[in-house]
Protein backbone atom coordinates (compact mmCIF):
# COMPACT_ATOMS: atom_id res chain seq x y z
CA UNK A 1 -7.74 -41.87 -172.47
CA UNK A 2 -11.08 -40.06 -173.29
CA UNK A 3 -12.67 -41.43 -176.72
CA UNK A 4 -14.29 -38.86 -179.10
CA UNK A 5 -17.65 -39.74 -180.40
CA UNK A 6 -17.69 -37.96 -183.46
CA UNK A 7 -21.60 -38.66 -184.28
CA UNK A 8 -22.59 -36.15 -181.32
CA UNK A 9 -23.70 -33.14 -182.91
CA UNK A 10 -23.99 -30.16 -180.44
CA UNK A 11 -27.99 -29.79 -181.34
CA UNK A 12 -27.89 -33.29 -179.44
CA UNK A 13 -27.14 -31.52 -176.16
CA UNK A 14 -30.23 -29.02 -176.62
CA UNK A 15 -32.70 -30.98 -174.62
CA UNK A 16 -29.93 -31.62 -171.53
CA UNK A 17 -29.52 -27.93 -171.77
CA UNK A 18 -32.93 -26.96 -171.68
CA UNK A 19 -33.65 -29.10 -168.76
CA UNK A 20 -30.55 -27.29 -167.20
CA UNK A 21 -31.98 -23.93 -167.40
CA UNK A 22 -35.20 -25.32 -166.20
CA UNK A 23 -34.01 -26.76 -163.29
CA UNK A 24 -31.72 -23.18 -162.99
CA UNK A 25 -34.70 -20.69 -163.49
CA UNK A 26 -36.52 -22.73 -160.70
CA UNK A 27 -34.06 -22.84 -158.41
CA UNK A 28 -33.70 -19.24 -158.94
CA UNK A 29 -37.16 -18.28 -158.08
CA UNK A 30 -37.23 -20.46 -155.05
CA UNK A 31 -34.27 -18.79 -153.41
CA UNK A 32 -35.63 -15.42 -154.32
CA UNK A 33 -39.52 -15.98 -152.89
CA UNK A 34 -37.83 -18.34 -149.47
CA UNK A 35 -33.97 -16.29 -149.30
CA UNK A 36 -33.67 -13.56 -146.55
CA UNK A 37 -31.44 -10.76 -147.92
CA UNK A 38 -30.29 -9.93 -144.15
CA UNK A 39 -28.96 -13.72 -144.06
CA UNK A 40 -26.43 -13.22 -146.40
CA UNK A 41 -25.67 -14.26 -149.71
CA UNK A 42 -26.85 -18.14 -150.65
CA UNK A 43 -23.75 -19.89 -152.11
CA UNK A 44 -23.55 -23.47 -150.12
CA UNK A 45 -25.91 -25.71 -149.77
CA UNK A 46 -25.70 -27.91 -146.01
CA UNK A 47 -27.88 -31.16 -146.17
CA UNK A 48 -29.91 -29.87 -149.57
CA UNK A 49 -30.56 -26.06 -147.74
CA UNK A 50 -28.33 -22.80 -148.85
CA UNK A 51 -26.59 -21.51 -146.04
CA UNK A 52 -24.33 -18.12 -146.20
CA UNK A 53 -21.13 -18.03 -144.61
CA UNK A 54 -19.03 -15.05 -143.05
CA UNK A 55 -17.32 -14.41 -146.25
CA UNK A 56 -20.54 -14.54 -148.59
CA UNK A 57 -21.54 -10.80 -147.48
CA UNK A 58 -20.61 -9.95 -150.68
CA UNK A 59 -20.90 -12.37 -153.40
CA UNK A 60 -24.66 -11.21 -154.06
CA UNK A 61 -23.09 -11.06 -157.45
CA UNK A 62 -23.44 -14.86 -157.43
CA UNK A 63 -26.87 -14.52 -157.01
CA UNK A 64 -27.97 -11.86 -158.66
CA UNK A 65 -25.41 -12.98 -161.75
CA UNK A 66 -27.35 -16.46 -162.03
CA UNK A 67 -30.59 -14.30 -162.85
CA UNK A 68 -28.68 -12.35 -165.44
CA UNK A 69 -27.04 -15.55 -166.79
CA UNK A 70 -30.26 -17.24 -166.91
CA UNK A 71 -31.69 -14.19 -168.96
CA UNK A 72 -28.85 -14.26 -171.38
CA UNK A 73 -29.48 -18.44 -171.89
CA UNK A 74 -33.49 -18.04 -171.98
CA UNK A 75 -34.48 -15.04 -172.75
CA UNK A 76 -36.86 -14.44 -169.84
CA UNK A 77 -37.50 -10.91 -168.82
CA UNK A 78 -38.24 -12.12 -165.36
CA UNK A 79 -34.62 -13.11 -164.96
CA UNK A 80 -33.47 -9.42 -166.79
CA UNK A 81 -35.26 -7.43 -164.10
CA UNK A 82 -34.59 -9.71 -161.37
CA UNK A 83 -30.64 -9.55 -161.40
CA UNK A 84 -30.99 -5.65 -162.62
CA UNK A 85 -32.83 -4.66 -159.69
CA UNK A 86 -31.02 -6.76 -157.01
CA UNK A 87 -28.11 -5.79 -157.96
CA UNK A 88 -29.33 -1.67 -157.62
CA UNK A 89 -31.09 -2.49 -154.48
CA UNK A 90 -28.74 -4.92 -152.44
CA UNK A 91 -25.39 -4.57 -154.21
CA UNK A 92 -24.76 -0.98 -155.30
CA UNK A 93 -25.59 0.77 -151.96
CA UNK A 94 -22.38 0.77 -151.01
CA UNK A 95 -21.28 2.77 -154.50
CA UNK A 96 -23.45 4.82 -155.49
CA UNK A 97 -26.32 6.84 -153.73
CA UNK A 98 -29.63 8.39 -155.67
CA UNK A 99 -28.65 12.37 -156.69
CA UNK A 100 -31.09 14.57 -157.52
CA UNK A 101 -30.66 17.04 -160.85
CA UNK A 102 -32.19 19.66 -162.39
CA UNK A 103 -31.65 20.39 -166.10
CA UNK A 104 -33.16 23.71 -166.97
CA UNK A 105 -33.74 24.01 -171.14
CA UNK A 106 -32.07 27.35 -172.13
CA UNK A 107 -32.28 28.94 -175.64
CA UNK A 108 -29.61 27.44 -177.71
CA UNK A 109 -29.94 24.03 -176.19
CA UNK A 110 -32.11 20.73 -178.14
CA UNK A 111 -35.41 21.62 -178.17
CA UNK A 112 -37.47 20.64 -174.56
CA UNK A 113 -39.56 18.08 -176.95
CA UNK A 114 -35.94 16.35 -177.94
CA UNK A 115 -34.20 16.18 -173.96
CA UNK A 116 -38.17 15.11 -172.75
CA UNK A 117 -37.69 12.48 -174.96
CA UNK A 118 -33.91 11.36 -173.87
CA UNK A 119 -35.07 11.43 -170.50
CA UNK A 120 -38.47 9.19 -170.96
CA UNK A 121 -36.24 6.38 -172.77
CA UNK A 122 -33.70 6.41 -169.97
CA UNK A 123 -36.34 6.27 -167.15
CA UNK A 124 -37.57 3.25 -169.08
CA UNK A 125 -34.55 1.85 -169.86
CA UNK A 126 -34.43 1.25 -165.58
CA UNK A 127 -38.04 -0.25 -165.46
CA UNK A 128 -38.58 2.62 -162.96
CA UNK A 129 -39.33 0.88 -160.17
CA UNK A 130 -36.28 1.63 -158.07
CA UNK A 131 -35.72 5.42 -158.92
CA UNK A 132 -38.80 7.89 -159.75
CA UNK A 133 -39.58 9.22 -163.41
CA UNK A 134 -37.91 12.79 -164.86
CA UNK A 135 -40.60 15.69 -164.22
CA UNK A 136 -41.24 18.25 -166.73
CA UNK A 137 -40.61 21.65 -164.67
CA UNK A 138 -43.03 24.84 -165.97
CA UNK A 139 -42.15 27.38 -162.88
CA UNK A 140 -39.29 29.69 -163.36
CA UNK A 141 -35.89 28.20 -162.16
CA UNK A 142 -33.01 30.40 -160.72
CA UNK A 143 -31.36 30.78 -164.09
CA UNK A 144 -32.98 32.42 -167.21
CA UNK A 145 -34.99 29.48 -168.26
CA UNK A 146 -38.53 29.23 -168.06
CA UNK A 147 -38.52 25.20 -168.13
CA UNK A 148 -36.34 22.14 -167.27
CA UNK A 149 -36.44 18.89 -166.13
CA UNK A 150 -35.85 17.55 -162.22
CA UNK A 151 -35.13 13.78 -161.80
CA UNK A 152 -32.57 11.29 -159.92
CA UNK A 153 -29.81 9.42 -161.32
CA UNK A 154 -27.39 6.71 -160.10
CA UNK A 155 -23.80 7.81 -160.00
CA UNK A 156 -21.13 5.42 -159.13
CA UNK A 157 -18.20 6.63 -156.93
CA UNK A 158 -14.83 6.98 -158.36
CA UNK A 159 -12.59 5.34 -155.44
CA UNK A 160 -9.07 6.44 -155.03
């Protein structure tokens, strides 16, 4: 039977758990600067090296989940824009594609000032390094606006 030691506090764990996220945020940066993405995903380890096997194709969520995980426990950006851009560039290819839009600003609508602004917070929201900024349009579009905005978004698929 298991015996309770009831003078552990959980603040006595802290250090063990920092040096777990330590060791976790390393081994997350080597895989990422040493792991081929065309190899598969890296979920087994054979005599201390990751290997992929043929049903790891598409567990990148392992991966790319550790980074977010490791975020959530440490607070390190790195890890933030790690598993957020992995996960747009490797994972979501196969649901979602760029799409281009154009929102012209019509009379009656926010004012340009208030949807510029909407626009710059989401493109920053993304870190913009995967999908290009919103641009301000000044030449006459094919409907009665004067001005509008042109930029790309990620849609995901609805499957049936």
């Amino acid at each position: 039977m298991i015996q309770v030691d009831r003078r552990r506090a959980p603040r006595d764990l802290l250090p063990k758990i920092a040096r777990l996220f330590a060791l976790s945020g390393a081994k997350i940066r080597s895989i990422e600067e040493t792991w081929r993405a065309e190899d598969g995903a890296p979920v087994c380890t054979v005599e201390g090296a990751y290997r992929a096997r043929g049903w790891t194709e598409w567990t990148g969520g392992f991966q790319f989940g550790s980074a977010l995980l490791q975020f959530d426990a440490t607070g390190e950006t790195e890890f933030l824009e790690l598993g957020r851009s992995r996960t747009i560039e490797r994972m979501a290819p196969h649901l979602t594609r760029p799409l281009r839009f154009v929102l012209p600003q019509e009379p009656g609508m926010r004012p340009a000032w208030m949807l510029r602004f909407g626009l710059f917070v989401y493109d920053h929201l993304g870190g913009r390094r995967i999908l290009p900024a919103t641009v301000s349009l000044t030449r006459r579009l094919k409907s009665k606006s004067r001005s509008g905005f042109w930029g790309k978004r990620l849609p995901v698929r609805d499957w049936p």
